[in-house]
PDB file of N, CA and C in Angstrom:
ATOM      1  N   UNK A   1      65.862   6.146 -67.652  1.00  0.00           N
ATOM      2  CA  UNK A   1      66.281   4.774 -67.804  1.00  0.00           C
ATOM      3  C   UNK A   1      67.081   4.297 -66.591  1.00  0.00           C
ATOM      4  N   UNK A   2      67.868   5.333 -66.070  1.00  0.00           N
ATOM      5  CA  UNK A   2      68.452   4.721 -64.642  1.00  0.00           C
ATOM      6  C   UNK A   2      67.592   4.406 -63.247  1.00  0.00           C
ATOM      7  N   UNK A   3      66.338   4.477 -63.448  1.00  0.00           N
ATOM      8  CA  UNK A   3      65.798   4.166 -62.482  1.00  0.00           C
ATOM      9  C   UNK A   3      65.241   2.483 -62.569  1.00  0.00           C
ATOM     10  N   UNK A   4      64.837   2.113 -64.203  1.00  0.00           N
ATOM     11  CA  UNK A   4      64.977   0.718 -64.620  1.00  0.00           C
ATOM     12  C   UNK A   4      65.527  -0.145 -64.331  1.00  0.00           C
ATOM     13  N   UNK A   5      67.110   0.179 -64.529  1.00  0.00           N
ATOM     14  CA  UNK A   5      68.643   0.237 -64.610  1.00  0.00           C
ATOM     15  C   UNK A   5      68.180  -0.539 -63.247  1.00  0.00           C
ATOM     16  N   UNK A   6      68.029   0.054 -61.681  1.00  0.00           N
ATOM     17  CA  UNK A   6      68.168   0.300 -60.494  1.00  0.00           C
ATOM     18  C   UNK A   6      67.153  -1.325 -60.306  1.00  0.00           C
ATOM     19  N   UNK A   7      65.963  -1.216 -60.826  1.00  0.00           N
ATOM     20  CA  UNK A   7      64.839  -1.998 -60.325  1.00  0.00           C
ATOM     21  C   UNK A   7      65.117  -3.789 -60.636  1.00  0.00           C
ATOM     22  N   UNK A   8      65.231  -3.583 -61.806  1.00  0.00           N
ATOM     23  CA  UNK A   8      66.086  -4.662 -62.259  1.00  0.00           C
ATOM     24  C   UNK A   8      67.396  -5.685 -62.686  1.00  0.00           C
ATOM     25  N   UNK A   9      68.241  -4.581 -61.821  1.00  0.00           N
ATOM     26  CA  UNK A   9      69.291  -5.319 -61.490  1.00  0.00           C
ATOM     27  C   UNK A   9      70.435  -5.172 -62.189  1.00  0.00           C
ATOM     28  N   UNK A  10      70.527  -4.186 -63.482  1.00  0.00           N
ATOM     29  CA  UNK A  10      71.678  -4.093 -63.801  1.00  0.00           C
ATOM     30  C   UNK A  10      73.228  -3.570 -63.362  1.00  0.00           C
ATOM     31  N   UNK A  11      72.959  -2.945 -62.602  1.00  0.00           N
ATOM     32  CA  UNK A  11      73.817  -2.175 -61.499  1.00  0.00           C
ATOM     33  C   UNK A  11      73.356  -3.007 -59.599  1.00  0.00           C
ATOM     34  N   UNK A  12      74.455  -3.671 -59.777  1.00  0.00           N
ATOM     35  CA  UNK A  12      73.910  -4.521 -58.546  1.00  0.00           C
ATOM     36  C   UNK A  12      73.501  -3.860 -57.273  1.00  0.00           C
ATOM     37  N   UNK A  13      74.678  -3.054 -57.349  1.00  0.00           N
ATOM     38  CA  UNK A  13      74.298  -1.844 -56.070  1.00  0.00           C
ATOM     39  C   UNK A  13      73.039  -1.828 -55.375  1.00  0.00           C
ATOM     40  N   UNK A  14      72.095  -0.778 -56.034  1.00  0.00           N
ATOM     41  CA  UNK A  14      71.066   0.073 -55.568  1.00  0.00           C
ATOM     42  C   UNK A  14      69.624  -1.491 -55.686  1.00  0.00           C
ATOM     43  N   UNK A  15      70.166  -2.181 -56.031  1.00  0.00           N
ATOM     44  CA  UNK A  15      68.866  -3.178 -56.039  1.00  0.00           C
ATOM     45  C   UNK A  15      68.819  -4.295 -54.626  1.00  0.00           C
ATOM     46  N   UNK A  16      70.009  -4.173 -54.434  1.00  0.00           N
ATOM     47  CA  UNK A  16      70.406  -5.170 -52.850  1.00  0.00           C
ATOM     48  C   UNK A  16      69.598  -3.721 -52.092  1.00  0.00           C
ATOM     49  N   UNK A  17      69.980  -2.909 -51.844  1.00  0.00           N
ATOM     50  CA  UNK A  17      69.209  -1.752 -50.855  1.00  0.00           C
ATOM     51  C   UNK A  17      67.908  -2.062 -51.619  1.00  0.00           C
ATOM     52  N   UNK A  18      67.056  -1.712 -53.008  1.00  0.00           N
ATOM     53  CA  UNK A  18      65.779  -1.908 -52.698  1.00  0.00           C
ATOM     54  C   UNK A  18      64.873  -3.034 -51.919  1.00  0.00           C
ATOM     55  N   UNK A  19      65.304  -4.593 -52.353  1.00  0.00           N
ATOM     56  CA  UNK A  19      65.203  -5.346 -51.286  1.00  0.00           C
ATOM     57  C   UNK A  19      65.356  -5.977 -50.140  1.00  0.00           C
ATOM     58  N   UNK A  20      66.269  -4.942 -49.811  1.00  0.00           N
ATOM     59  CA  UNK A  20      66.934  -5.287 -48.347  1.00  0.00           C
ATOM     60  C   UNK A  20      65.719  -4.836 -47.150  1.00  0.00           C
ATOM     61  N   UNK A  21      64.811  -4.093 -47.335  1.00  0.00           N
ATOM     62  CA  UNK A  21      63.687  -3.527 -46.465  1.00  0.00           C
ATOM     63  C   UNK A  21      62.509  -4.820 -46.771  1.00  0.00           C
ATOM     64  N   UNK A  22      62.867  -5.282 -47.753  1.00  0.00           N
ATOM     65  CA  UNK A  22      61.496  -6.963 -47.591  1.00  0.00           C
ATOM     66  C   UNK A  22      62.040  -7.864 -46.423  1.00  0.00           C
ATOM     67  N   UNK A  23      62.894  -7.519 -46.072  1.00  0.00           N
ATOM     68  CA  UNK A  23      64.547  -9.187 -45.412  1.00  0.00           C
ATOM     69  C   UNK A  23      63.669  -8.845 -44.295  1.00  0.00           C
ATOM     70  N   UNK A  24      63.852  -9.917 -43.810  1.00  0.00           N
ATOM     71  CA  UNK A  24      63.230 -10.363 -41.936  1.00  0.00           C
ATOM     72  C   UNK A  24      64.661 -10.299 -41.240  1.00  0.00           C
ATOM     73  N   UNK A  25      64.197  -9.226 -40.499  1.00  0.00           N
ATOM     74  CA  UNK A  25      65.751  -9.212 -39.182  1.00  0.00           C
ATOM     75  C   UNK A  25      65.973 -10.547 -38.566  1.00  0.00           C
ATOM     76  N   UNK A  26      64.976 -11.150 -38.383  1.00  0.00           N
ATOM     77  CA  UNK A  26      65.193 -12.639 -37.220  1.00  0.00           C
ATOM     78  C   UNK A  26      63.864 -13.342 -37.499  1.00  0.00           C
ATOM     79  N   UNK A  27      64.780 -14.519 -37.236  1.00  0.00           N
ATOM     80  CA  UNK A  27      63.041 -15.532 -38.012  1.00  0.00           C
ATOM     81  C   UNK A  27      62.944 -16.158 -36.376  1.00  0.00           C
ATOM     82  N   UNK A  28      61.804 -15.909 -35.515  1.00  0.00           N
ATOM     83  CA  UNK A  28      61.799 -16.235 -34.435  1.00  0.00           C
ATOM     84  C   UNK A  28      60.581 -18.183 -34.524  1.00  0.00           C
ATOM     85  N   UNK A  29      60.992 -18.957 -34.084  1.00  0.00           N
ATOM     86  CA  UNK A  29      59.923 -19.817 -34.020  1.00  0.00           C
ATOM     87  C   UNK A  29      58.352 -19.450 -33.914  1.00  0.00           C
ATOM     88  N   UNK A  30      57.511 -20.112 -34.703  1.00  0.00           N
ATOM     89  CA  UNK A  30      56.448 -19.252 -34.738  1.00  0.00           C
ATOM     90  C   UNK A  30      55.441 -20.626 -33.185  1.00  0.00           C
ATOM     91  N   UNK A  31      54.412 -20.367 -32.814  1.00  0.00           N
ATOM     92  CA  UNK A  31      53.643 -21.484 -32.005  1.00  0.00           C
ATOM     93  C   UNK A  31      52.397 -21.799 -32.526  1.00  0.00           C
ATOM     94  N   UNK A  32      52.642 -22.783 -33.406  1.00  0.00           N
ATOM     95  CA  UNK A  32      51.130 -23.147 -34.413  1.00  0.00           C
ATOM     96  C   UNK A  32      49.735 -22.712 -33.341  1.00  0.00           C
ATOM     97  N   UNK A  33      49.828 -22.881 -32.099  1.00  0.00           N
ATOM     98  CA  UNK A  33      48.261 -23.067 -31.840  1.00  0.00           C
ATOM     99  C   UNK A  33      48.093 -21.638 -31.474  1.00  0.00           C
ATOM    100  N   UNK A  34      48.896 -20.641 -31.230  1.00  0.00           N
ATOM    101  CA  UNK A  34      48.756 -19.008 -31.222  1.00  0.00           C
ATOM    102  C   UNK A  34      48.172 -18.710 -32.462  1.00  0.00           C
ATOM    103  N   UNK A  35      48.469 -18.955 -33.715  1.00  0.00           N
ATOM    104  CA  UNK A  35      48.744 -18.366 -34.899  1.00  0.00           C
ATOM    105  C   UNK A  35      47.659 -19.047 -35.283  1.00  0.00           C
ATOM    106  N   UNK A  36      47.145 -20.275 -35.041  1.00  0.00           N
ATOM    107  CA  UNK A  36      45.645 -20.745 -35.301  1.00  0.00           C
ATOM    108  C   UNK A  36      44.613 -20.383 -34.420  1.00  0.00           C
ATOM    109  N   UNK A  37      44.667 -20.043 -33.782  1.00  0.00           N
ATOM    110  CA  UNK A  37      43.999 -19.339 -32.571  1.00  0.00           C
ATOM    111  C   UNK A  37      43.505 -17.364 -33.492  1.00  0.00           C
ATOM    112  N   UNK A  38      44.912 -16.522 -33.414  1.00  0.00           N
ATOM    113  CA  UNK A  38      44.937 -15.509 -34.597  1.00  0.00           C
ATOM    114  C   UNK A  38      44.310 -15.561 -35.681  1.00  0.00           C
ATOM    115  N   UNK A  39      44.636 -16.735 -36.471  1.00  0.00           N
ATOM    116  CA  UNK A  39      43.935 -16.386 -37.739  1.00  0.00           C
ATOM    117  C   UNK A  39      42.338 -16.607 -37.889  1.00  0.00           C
ATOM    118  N   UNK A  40      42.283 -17.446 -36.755  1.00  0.00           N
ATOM    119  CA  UNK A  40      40.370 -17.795 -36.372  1.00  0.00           C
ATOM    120  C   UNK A  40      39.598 -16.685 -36.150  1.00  0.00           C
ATOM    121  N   UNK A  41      40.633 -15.718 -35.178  1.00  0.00           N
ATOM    122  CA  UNK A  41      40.143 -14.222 -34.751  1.00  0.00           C
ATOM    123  C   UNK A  41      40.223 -13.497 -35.876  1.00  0.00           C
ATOM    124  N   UNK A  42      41.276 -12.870 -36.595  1.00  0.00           N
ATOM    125  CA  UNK A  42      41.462 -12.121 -37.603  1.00  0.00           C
ATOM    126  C   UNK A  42      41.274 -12.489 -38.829  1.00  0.00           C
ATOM    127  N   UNK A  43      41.145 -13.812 -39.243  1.00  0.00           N
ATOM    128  CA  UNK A  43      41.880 -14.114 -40.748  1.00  0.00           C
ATOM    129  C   UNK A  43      40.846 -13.623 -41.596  1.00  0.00           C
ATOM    130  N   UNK A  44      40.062 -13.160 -41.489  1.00  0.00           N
ATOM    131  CA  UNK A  44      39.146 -12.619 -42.988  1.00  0.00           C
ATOM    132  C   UNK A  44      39.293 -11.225 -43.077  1.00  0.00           C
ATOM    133  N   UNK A  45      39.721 -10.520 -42.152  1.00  0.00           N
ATOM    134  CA  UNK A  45      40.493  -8.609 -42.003  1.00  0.00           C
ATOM    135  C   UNK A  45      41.399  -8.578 -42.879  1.00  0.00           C
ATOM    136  N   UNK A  46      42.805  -8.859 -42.383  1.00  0.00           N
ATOM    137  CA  UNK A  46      44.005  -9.085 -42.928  1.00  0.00           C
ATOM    138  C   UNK A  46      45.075  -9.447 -42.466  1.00  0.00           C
ATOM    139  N   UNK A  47      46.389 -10.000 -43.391  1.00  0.00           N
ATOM    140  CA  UNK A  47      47.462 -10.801 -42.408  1.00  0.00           C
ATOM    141  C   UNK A  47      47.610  -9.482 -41.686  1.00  0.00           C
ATOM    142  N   UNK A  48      47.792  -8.303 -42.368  1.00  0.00           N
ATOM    143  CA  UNK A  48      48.965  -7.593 -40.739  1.00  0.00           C
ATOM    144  C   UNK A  48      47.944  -7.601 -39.797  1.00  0.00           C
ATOM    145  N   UNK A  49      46.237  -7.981 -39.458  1.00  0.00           N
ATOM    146  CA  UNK A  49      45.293  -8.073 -38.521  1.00  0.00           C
ATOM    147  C   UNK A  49      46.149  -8.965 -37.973  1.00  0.00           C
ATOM    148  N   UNK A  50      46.206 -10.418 -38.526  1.00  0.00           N
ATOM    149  CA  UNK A  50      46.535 -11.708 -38.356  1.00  0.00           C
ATOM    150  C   UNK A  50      47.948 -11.350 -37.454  1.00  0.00           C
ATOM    151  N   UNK A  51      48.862 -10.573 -37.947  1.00  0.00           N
ATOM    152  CA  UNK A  51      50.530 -10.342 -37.156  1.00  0.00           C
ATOM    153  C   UNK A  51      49.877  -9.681 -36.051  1.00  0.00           C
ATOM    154  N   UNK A  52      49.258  -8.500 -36.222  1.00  0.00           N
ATOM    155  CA  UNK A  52      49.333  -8.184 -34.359  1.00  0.00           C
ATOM    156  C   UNK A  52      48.412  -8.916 -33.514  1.00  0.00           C
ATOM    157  N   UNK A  53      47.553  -9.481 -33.953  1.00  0.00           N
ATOM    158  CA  UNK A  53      46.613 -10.414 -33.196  1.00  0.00           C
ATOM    159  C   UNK A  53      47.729 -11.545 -32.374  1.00  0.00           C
ATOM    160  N   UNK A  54      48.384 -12.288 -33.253  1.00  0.00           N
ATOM    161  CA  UNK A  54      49.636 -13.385 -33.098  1.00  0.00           C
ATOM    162  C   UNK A  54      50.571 -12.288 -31.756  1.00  0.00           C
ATOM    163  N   UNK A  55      50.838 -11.476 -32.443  1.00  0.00           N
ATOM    164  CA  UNK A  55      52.063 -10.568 -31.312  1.00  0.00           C
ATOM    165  C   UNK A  55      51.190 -10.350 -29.952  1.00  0.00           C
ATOM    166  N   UNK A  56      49.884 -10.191 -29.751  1.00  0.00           N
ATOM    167  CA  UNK A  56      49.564  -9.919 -28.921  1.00  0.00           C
ATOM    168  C   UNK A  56      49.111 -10.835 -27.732  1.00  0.00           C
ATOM    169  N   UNK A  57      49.100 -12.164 -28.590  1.00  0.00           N
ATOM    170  CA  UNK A  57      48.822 -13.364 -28.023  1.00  0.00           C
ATOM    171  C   UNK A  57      49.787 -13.861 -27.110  1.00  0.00           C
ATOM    172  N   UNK A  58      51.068 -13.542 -27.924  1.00  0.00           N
ATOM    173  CA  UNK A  58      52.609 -14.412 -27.606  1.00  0.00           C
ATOM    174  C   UNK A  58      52.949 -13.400 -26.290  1.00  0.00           C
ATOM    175  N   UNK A  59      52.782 -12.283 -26.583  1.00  0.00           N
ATOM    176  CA  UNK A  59      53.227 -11.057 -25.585  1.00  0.00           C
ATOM    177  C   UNK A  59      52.289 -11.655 -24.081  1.00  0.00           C
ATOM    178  N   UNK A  60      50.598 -11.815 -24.031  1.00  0.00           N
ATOM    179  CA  UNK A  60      49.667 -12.018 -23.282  1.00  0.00           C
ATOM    180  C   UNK A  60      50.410 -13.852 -22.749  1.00  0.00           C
ATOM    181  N   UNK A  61      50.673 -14.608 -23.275  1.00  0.00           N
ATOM    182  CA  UNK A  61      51.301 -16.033 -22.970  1.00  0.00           C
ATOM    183  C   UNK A  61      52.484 -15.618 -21.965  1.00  0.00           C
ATOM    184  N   UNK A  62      53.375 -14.653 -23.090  1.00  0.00           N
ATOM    185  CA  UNK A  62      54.548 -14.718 -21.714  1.00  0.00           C
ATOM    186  C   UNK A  62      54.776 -13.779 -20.677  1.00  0.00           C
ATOM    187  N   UNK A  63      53.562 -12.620 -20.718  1.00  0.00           N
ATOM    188  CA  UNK A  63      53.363 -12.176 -19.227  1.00  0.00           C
ATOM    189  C   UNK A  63      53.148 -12.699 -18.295  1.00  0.00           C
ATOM    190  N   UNK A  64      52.141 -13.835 -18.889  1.00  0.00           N
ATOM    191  CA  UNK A  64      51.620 -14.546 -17.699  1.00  0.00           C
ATOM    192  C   UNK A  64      52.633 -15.700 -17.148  1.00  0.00           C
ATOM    193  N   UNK A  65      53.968 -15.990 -18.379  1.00  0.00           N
ATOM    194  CA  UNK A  65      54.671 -17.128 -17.435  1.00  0.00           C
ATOM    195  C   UNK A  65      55.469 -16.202 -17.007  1.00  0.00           C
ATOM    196  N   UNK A  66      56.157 -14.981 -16.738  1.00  0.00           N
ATOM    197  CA  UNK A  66      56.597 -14.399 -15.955  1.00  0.00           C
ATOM    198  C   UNK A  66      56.127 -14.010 -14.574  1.00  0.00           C
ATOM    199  N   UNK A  67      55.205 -13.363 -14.582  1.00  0.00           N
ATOM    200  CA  UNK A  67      54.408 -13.519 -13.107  1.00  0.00           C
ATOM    201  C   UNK A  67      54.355 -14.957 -12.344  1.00  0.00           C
TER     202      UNK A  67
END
C-alpha cells in the first residue's frame, strides 16, 4: 500500500520526486518554420523523431550563422 500511498499523493514527499523527471529544465523559444519544416520530415515516425529532427535543424541554422 505504500507504494499507492507514494503515486498518489498522500505523502507529499516522494510524489514531487516522481514528477519532477516530467519538468522541462528551460523552456527555450521554439522557431515555428524549423518545427514545421521537422514535422513535414518526421511527423508520421514519432515526436521524439520530430525533437531530434527540430534539434538538428536549429543546431545546422546556427552553425551556419556562426561561420
Amino acid at each position: 500500500m505504500g507504494w499507492f500511498d507514494r503515486l498518489f499523493g498522500r505523502t507529499p514527499g516522494p510524489t514531487s520526486q516522481l514528477f519532477a523527471r516530467f519538468r522541462r529544465k528551460s523552456r527555450a523559444p521554439t522557431d515555428p518554420d524549423l518545427l514545421k519544416i521537422a514535422k513535414d520530415r518526421k511527423g508520421h515516425v514519432s515526436r521524439k523523431a520530430v525533437r531530434d529532427e527540430y534539434n538538428r535543424l536549429v543546431l545546422e541554422k546556427y552553425a551556419h550563422d556562426k561561420a
